[in-house]
Protein backbone atom coordinates (compact mmCIF):
# COMPACT_ATOMS: atom_id res chain seq x y z
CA UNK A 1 156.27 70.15 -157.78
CA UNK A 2 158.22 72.10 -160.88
CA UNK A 3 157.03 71.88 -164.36
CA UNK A 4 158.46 73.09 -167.78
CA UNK A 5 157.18 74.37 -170.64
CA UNK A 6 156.56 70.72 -171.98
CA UNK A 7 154.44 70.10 -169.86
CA UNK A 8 152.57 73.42 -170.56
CA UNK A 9 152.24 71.93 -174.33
CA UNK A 10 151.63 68.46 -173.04
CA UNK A 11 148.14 69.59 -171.20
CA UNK A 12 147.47 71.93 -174.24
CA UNK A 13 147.80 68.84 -176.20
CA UNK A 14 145.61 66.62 -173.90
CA UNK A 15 142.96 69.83 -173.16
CA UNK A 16 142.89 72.06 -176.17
CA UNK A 17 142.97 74.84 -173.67
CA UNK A 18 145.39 78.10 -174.85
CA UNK A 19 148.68 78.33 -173.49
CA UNK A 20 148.39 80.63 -170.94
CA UNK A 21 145.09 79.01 -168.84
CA UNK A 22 147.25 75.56 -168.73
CA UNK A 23 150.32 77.45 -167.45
CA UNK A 24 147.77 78.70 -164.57
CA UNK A 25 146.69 75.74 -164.27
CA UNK A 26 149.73 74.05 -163.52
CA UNK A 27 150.73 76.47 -161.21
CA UNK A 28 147.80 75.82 -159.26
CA UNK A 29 147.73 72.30 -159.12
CA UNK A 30 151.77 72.76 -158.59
CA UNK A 31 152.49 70.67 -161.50
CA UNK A 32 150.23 67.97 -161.06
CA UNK A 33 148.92 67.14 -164.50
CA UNK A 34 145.83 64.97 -163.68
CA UNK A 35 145.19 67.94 -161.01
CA UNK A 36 145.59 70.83 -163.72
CA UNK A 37 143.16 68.67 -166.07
CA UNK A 38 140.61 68.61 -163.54
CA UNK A 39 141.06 72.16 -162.79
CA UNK A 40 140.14 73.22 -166.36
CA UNK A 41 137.19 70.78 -166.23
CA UNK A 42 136.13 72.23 -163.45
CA UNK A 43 135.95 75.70 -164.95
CA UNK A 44 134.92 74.31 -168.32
CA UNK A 45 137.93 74.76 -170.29
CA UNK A 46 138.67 71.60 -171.21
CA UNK A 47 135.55 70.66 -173.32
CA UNK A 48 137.03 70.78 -176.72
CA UNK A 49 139.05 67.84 -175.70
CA UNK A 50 136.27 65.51 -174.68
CA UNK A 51 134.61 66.33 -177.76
CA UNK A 52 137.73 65.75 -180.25
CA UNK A 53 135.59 62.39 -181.60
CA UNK A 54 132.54 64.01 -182.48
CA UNK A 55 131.80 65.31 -185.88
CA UNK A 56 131.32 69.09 -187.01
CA UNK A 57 129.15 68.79 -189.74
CA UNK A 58 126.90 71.82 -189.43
CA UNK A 59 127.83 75.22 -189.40
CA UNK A 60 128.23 77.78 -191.92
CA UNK A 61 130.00 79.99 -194.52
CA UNK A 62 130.70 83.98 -194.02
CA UNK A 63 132.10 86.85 -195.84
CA UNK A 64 134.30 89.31 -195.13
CA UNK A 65 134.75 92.58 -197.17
CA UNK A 66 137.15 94.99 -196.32
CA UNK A 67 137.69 97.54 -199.59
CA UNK A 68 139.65 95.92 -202.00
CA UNK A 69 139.86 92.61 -199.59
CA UNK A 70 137.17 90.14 -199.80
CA UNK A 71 137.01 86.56 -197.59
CA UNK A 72 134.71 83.83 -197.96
CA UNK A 73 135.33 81.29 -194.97
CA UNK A 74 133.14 78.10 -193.64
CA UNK A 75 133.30 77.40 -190.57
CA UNK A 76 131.95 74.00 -188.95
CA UNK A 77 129.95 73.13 -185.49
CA UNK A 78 127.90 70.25 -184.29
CA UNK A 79 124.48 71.26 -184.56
CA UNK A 80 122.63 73.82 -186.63
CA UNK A 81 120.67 74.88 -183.23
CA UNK A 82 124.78 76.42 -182.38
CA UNK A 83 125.23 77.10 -186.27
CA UNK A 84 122.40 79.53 -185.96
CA UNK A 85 123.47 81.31 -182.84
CA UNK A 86 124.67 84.20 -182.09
CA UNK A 87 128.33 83.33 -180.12
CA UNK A 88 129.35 80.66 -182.78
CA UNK A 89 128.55 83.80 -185.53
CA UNK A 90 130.29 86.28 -183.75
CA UNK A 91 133.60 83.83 -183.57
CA UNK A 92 133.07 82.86 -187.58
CA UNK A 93 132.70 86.93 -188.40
CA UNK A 94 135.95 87.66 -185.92
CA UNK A 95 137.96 84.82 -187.81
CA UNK A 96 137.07 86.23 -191.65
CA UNK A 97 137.82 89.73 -190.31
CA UNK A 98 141.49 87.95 -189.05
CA UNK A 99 141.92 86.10 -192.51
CA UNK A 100 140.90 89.99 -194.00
CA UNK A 101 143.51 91.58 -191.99
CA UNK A 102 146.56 89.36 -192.01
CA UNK A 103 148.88 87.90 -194.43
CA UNK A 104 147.44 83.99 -193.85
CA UNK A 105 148.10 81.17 -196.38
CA UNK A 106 146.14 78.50 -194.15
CA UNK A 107 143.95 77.28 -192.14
CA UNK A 108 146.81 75.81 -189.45
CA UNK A 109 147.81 79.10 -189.82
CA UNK A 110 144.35 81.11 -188.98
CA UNK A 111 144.21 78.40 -186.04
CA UNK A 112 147.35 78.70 -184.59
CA UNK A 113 146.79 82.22 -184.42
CA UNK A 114 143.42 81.92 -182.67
CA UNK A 115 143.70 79.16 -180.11
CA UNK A 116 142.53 81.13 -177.24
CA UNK A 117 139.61 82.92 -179.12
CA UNK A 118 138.67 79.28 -180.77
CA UNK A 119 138.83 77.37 -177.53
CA UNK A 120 137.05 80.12 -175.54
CA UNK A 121 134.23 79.73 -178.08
CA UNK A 122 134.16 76.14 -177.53
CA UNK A 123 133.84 76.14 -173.93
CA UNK A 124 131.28 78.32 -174.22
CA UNK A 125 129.11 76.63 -176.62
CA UNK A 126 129.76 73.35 -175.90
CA UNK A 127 130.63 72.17 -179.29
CA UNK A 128 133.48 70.96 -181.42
CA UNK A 129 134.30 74.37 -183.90
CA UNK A 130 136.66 73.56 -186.81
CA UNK A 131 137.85 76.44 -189.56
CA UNK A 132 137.31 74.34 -192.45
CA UNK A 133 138.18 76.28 -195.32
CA UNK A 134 138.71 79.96 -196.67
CA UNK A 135 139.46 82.01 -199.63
CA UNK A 136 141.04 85.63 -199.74
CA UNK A 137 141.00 87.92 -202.68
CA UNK A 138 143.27 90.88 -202.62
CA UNK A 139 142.06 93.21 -205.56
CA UNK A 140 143.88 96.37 -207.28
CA UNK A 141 142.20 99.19 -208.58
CA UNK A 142 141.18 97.45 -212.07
CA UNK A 143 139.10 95.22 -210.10
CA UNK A 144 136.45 94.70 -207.63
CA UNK A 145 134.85 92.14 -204.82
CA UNK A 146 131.88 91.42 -203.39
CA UNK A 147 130.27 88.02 -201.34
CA UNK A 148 126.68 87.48 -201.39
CA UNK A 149 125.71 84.37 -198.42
CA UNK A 150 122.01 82.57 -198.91
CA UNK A 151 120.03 80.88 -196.65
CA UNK A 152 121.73 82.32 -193.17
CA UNK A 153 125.20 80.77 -194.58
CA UNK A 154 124.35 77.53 -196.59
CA UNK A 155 125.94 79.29 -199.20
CA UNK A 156 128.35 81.38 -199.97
CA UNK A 157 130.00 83.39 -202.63
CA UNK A 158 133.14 85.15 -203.55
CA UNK A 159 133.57 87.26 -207.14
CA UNK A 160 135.90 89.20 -208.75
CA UNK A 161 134.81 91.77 -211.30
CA UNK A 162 135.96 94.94 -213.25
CA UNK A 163 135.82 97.71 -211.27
CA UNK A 164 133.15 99.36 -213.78
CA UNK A 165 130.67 97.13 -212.70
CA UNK A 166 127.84 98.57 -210.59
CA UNK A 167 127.05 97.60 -207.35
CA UNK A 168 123.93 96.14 -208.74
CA UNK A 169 125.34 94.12 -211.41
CA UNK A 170 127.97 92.17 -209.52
CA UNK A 171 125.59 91.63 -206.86
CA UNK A 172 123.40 90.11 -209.97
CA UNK A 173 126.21 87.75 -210.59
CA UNK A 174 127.17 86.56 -206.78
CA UNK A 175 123.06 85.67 -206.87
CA UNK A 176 123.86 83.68 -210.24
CA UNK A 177 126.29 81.92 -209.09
CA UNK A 178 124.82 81.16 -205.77
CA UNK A 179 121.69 79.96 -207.54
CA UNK A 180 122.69 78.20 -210.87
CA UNK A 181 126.42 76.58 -209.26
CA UNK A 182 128.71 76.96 -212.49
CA UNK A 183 132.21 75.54 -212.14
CA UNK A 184 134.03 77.76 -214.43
CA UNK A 185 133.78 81.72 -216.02
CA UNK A 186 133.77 80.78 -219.58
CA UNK A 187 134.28 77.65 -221.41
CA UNK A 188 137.95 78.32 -222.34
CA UNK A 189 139.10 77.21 -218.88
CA UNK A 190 137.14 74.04 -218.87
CA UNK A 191 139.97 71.46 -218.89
CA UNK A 192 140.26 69.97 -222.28
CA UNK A 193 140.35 66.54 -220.40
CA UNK A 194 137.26 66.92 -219.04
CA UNK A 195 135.30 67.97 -222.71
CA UNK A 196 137.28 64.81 -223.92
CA UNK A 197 135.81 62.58 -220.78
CA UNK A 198 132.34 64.50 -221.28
CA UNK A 199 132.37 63.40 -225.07
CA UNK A 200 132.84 59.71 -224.27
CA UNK A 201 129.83 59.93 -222.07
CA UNK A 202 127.78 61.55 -224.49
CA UNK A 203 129.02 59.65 -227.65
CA UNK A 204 128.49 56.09 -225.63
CA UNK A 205 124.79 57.43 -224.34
CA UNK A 206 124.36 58.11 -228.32
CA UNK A 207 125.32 54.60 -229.26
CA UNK A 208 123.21 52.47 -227.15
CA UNK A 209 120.13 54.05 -227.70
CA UNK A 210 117.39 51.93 -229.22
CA UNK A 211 117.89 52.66 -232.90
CA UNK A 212 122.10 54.25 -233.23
CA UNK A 213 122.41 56.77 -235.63
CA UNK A 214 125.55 56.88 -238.19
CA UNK A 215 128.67 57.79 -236.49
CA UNK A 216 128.52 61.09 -238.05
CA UNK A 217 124.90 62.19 -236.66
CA UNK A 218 126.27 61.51 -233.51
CA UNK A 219 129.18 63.44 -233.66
CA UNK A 220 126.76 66.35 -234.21
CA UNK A 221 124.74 65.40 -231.81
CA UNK A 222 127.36 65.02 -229.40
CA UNK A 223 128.75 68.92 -230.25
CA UNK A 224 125.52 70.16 -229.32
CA UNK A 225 125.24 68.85 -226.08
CA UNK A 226 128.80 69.90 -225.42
CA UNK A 227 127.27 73.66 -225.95
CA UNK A 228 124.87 72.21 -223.59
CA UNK A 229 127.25 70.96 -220.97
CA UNK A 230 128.73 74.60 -221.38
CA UNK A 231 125.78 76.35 -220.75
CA UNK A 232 125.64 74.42 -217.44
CA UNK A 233 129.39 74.61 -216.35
CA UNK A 234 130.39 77.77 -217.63
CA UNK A 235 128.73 81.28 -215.58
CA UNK A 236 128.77 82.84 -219.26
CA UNK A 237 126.91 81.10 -221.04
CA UNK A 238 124.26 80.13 -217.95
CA UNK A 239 120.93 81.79 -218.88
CA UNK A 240 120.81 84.66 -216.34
CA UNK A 241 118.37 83.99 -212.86
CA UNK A 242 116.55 86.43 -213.31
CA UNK A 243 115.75 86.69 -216.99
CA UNK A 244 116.57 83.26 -218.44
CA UNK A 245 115.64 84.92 -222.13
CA UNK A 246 119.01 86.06 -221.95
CA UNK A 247 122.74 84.68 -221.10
CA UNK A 248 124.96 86.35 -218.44
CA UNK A 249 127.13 86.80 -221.41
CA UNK A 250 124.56 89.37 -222.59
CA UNK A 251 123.99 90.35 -219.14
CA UNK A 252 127.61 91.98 -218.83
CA UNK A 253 127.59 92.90 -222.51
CA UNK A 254 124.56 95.36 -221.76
CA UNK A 255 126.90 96.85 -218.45
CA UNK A 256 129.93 98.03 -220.89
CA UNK A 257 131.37 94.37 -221.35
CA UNK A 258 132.98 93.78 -217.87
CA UNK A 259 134.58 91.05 -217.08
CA UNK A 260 133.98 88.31 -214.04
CA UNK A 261 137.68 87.86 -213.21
CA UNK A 262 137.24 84.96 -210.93
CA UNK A 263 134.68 83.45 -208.20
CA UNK A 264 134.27 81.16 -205.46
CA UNK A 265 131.03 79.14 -204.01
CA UNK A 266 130.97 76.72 -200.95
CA UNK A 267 128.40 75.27 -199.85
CA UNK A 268 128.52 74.72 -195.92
CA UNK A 269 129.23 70.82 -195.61
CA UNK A 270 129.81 69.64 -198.94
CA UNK A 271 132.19 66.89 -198.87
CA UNK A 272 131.92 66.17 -195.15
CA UNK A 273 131.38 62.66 -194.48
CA UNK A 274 130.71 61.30 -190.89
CA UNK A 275 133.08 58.56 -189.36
CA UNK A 276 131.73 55.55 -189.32
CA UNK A 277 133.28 52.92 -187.03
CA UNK A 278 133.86 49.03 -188.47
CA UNK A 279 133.52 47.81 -185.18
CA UNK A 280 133.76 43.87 -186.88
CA UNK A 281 136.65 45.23 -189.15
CA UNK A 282 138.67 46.48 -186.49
CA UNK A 283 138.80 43.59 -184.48
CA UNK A 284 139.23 41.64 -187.44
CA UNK A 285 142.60 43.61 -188.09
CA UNK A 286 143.96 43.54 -184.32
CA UNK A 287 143.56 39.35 -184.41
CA UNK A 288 145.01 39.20 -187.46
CA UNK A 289 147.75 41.68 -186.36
CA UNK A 290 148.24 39.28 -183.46
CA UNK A 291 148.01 36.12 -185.33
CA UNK A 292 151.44 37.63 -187.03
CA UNK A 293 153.21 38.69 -183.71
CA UNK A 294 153.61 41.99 -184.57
């Protein structure tokens, strides 16, 4: 029995096994499909395909710094037993030193080009693997990058600085940002819509207290906590981690005034929600479906 190269993609499709063991596979099993799948089961090829339903919510984030390249990448598994292991780190360090080396704009892209490595890994472990996200810096010669991962990959950071920053200092300020989570560099890219929204909040919080002050106290008031808000938001004006007597502001003023260009922090799984199936829902929607006759 023939086959084409449809059929190649087909069992790729049905297996998530790379290209080349499903050609083999068909060959063997002389174009059988059912036969090829149960060839790959047999040598344990084909477990990324039974395991397509479960959820990768574990796992972590990794750096990658290759001179003036730097990659921060998270990578998701099933269980932090394989998180912490030493197979599933080797795949996440060879996939940030890929992103480092190639011209990649995506994560299709970073998984097309590693099907065989990714499903290899996933026969071997046993568990679903998914490249969730990455970053890549590409610096010049004004400029700098380090990465600084806490807590075996929980979290992660990526930052850009002047290159006259020591060693020391931006290492300093991937640790801040690690510890104290600021969204923003300085307050002048905090979008003007969110001061505006954070105002509201603050101005209604001022008015139904037990005894409202004039209109114009709380418009005061409500500045102040902005600088507040800012201080919380904004890596600047944080009070530095390890000397809170004194803002990172001051911290880089001290260093010859560098800059912090730009950063990154994930933290592995934010965001990740597990499925949860409506069983009552669902059949709820197919009688209803049927009900209409389509």
């Amino acid at each position: 029995m023939s086959f084409t190269a449809k059929d190649v993609m087909k069992l790729r499709e049905q297996t998530g096994v790379g290209m080349m063991d499903c050609k083999k596979a068909l060959v063997e099993a002389d174009g059988d499909m059912e036969q090829a799948v149960e060839i790959l089961r047999k040598k344990g090829m084909a477990t990324s395909a039974k395991r397509a339903d479960k959820v990768a919510s574990q796992g972590v984030v990794s750096a990658c710094i290759k001179g003036s390249v730097g990659v921060l990448v998270e990578v998701n598994c099933e269980s932090d037993f394989v998180a912490r292991g030493d197979q599933f780190n080797e795949f996440v360090g060879k996939i940030a030193a890929y992103i480092a080396d190639n011209d990649v704009e995506d994560v299709a892209a970073v998984v097309a080009a590693n099907q065989d490595l990714l499903h290899e890994t996933i026969a071997k472990i046993g568990e679903k693997i998914e490249i969730r996200r990455f970053v890549k810096y590409v610096t010049d010669g004004a400029h700098k990058v380090d990465s600084y991962i806490h807590m075996g990959g929980k979290i992660g950071v990526l930052v850009e600085m002047d290159a006259a920053a020591s060693d020391e200092l931006i290492h300093d300020v991937a640790l801040q940002i690690a510890a104290a989570n600021p969204k923003y560099v300085t307050s002048a890219e905090v979008p003007a819509e969110e001061i505006e929204h954070e105002k509201e909040i603050l101005k209604a919080q001022a008015l139904n207290e037990p005894k409202p002050k004039p209109i114009n106290i709380i418009e005061k008031m409500v500045e102040g906590r902005i600088n507040k808000f800012y201080k919380e938001v904004c890596l600047v004006e944080q009070p530095f981690v390890k000397d809170a007597d004194k803002a990172v502001k001051q911290l880089l003023k001290e260093n010859g005034g560098v800059n912090v260009v730009r950063f990154t922090r994930y933290t592995m799984g934010e965001g990740l929600e597990k499925k949860e199936e409506d069983l009552a829902a669902e059949v709820e929607a197919q009688i209803n479906k049927a009900k209409s006759g389509n």
